[in-house]
N, C-alpha and C. Protein backbone atom coordinates (compact mmCIF):
# COMPACT_ATOMS: atom_id res chain seq x y z
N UNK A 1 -35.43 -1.45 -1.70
CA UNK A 1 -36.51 -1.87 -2.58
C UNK A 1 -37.16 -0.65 -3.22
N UNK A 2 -37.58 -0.85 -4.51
CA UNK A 2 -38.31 0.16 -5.26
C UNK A 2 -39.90 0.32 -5.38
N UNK A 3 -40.33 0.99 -4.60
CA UNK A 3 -41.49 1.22 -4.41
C UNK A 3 -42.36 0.62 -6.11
N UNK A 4 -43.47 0.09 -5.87
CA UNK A 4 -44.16 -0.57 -7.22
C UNK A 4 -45.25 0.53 -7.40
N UNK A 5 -45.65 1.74 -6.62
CA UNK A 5 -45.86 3.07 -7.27
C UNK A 5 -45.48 3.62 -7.78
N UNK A 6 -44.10 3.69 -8.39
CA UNK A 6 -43.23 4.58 -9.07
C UNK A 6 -43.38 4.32 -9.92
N UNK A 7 -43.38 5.15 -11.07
CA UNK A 7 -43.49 5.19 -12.45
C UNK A 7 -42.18 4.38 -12.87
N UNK A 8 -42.76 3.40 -14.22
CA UNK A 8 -42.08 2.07 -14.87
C UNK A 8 -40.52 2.75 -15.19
N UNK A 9 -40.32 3.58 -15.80
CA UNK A 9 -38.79 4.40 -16.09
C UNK A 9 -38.38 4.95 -14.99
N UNK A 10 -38.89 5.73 -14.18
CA UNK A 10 -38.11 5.74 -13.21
C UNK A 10 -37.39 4.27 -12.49
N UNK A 11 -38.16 3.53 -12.30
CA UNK A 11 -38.09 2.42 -11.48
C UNK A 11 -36.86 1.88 -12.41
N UNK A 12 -36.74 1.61 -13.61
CA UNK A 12 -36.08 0.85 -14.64
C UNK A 12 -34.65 1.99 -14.08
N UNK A 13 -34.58 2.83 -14.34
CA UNK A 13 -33.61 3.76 -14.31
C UNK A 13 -32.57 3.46 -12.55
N UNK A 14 -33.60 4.01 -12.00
CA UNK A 14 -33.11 3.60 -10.25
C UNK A 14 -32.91 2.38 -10.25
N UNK A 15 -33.55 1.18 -10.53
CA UNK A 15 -33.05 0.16 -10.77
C UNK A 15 -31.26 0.12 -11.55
N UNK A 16 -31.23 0.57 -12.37
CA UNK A 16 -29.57 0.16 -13.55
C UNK A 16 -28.70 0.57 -12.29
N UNK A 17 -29.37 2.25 -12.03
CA UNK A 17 -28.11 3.06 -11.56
C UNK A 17 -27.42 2.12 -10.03
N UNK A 18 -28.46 1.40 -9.23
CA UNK A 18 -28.34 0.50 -8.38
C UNK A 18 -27.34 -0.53 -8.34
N UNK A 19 -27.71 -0.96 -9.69
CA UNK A 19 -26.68 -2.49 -9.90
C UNK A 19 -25.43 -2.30 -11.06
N UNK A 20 -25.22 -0.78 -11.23
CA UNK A 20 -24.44 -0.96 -12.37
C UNK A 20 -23.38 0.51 -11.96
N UNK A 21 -22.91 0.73 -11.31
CA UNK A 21 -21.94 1.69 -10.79
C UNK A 21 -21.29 2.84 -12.14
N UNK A 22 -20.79 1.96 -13.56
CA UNK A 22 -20.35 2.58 -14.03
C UNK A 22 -21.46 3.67 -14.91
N UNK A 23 -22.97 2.79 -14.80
CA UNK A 23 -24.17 3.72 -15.54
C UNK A 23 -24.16 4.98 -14.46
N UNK A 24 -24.28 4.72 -13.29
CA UNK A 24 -24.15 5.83 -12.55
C UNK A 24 -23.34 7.16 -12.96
N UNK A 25 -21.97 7.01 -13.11
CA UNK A 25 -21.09 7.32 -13.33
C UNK A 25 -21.48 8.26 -14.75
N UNK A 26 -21.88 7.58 -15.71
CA UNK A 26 -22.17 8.21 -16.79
C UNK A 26 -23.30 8.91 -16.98
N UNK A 27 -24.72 8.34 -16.09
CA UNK A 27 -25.38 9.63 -15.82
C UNK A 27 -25.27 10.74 -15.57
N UNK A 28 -24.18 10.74 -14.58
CA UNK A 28 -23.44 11.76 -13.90
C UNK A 28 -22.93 12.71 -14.78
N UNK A 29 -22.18 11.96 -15.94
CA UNK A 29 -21.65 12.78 -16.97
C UNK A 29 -22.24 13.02 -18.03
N UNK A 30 -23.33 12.52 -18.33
CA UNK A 30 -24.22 12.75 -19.77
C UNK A 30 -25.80 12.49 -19.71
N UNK A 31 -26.08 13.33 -18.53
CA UNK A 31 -27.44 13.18 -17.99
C UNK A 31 -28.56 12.96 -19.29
N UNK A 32 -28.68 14.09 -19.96
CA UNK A 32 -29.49 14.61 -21.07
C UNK A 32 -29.45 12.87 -21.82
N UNK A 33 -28.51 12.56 -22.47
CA UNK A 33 -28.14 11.46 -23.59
C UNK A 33 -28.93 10.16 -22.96
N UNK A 34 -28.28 9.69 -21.41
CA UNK A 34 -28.78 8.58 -21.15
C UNK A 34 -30.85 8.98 -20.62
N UNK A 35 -31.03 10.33 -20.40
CA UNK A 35 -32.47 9.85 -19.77
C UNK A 35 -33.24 9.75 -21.13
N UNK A 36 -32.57 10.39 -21.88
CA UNK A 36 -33.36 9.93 -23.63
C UNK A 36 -33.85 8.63 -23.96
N UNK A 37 -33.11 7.39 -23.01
CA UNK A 37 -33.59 5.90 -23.32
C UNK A 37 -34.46 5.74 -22.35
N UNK A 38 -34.92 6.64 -21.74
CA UNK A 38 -36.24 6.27 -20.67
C UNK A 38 -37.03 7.36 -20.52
N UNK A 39 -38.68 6.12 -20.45
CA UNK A 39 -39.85 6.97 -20.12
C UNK A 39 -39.97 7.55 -19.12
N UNK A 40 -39.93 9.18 -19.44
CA UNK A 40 -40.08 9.77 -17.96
C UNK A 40 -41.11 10.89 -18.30
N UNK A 41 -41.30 11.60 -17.09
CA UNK A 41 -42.38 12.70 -17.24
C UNK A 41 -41.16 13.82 -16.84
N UNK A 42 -41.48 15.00 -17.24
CA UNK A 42 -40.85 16.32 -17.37
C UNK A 42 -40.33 16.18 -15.98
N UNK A 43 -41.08 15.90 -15.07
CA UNK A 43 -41.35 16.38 -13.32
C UNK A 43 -40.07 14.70 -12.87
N UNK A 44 -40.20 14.15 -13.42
CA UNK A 44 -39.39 12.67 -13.19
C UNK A 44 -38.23 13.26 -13.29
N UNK A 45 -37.72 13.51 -14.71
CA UNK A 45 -36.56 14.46 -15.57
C UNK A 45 -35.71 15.14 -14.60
N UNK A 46 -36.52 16.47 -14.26
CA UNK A 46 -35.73 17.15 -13.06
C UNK A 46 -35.81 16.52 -11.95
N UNK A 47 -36.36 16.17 -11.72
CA UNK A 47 -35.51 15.83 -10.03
C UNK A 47 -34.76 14.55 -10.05
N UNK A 48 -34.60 13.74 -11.12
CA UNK A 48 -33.19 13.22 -11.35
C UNK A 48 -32.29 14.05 -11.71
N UNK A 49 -32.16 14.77 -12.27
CA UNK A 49 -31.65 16.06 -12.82
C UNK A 49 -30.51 16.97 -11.22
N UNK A 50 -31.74 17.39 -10.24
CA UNK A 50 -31.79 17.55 -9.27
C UNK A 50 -30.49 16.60 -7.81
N UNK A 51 -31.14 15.44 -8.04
CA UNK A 51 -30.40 14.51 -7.37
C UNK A 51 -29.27 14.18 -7.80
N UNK A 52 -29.09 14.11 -9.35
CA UNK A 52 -27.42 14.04 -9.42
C UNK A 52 -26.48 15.19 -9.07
N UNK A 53 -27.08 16.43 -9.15
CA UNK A 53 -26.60 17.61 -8.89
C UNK A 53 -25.94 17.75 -7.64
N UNK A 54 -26.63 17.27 -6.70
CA UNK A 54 -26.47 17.05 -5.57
C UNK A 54 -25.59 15.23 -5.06
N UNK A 55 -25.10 14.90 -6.13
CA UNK A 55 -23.95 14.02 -5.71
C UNK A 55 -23.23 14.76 -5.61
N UNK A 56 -22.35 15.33 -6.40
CA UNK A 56 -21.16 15.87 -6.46
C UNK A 56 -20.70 15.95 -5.01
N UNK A 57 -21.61 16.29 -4.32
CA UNK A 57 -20.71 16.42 -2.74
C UNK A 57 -21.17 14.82 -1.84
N UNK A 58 -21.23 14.21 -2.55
CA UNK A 58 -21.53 13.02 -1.97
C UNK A 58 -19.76 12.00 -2.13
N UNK A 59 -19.86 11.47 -1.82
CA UNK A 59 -18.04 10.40 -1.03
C UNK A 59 -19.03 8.98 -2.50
N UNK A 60 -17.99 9.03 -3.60
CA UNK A 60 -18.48 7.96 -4.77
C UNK A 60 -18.99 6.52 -4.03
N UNK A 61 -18.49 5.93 -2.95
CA UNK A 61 -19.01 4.95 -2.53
C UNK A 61 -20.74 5.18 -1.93
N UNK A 62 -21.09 6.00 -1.63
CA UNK A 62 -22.79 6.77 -1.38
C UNK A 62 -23.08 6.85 -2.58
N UNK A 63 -22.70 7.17 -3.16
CA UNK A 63 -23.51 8.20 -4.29
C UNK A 63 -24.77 6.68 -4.99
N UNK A 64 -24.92 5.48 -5.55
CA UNK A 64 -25.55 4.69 -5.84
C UNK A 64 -26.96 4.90 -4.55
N UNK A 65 -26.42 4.59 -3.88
CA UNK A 65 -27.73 5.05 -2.42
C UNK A 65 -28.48 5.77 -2.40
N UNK A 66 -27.51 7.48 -2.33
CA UNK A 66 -28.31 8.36 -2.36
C UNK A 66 -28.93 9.05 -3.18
N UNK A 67 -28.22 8.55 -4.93
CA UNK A 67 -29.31 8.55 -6.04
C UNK A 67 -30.91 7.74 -5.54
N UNK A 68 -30.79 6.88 -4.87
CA UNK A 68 -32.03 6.00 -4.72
C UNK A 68 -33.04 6.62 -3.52
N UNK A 69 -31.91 7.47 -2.61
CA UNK A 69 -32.88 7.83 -1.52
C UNK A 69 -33.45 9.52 -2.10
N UNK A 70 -33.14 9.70 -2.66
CA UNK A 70 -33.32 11.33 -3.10
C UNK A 70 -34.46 11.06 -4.01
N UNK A 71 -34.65 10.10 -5.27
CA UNK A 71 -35.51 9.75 -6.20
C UNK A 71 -36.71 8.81 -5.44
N UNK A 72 -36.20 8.10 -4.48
CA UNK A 72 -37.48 7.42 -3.36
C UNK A 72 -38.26 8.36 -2.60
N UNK A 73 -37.42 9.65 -2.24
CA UNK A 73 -38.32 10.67 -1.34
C UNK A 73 -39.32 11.63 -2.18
N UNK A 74 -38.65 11.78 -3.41
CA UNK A 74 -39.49 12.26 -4.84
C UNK A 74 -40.92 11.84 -4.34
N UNK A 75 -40.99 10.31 -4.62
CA UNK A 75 -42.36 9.30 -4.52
C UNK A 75 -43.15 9.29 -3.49
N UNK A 76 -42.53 9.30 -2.26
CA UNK A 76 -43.18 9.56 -1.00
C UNK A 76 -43.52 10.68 -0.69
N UNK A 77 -43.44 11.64 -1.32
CA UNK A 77 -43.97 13.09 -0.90
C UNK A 77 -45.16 13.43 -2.35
């Protein structure tokens, strides 16, 4: 579940990347292009930025997850 503190684009964003594997995928590959369709703050930006960086060593069946747990710990701290 997505915390209802999180800012509306983030949430929208963690939300797609959740239910849509291949958006994932293309975040992955064209970070800059896709966060252009969402409201984010500079500080939102990078550490999605951040967290995809840190798939690469993630096993593709995780990687939807731990986009969500990396961008959830963002919020809680």
């Amino acid at each position: 579940m997505i915390p209802r503190d999180m800012a509306q684009g983030l949430r929208d964003l963690v939300g797609r990347a959740m239910v849509d594997p291949d958006f994932l995928l293309e975040l992955q590959g064209s970070p800059n292009a896709l966060l252009a369709d969402y409201e984010l703050s500079d500080d939102e930006r990078a550490t999605i930025l951040r967290a995809l960086a840190r798939l690469v060593k993630t096993p593709a069946g995780q990687r939807r997850h731990e986009f969500r747990n990396a961008l959830l710990r963002r919020v809680a701290t």
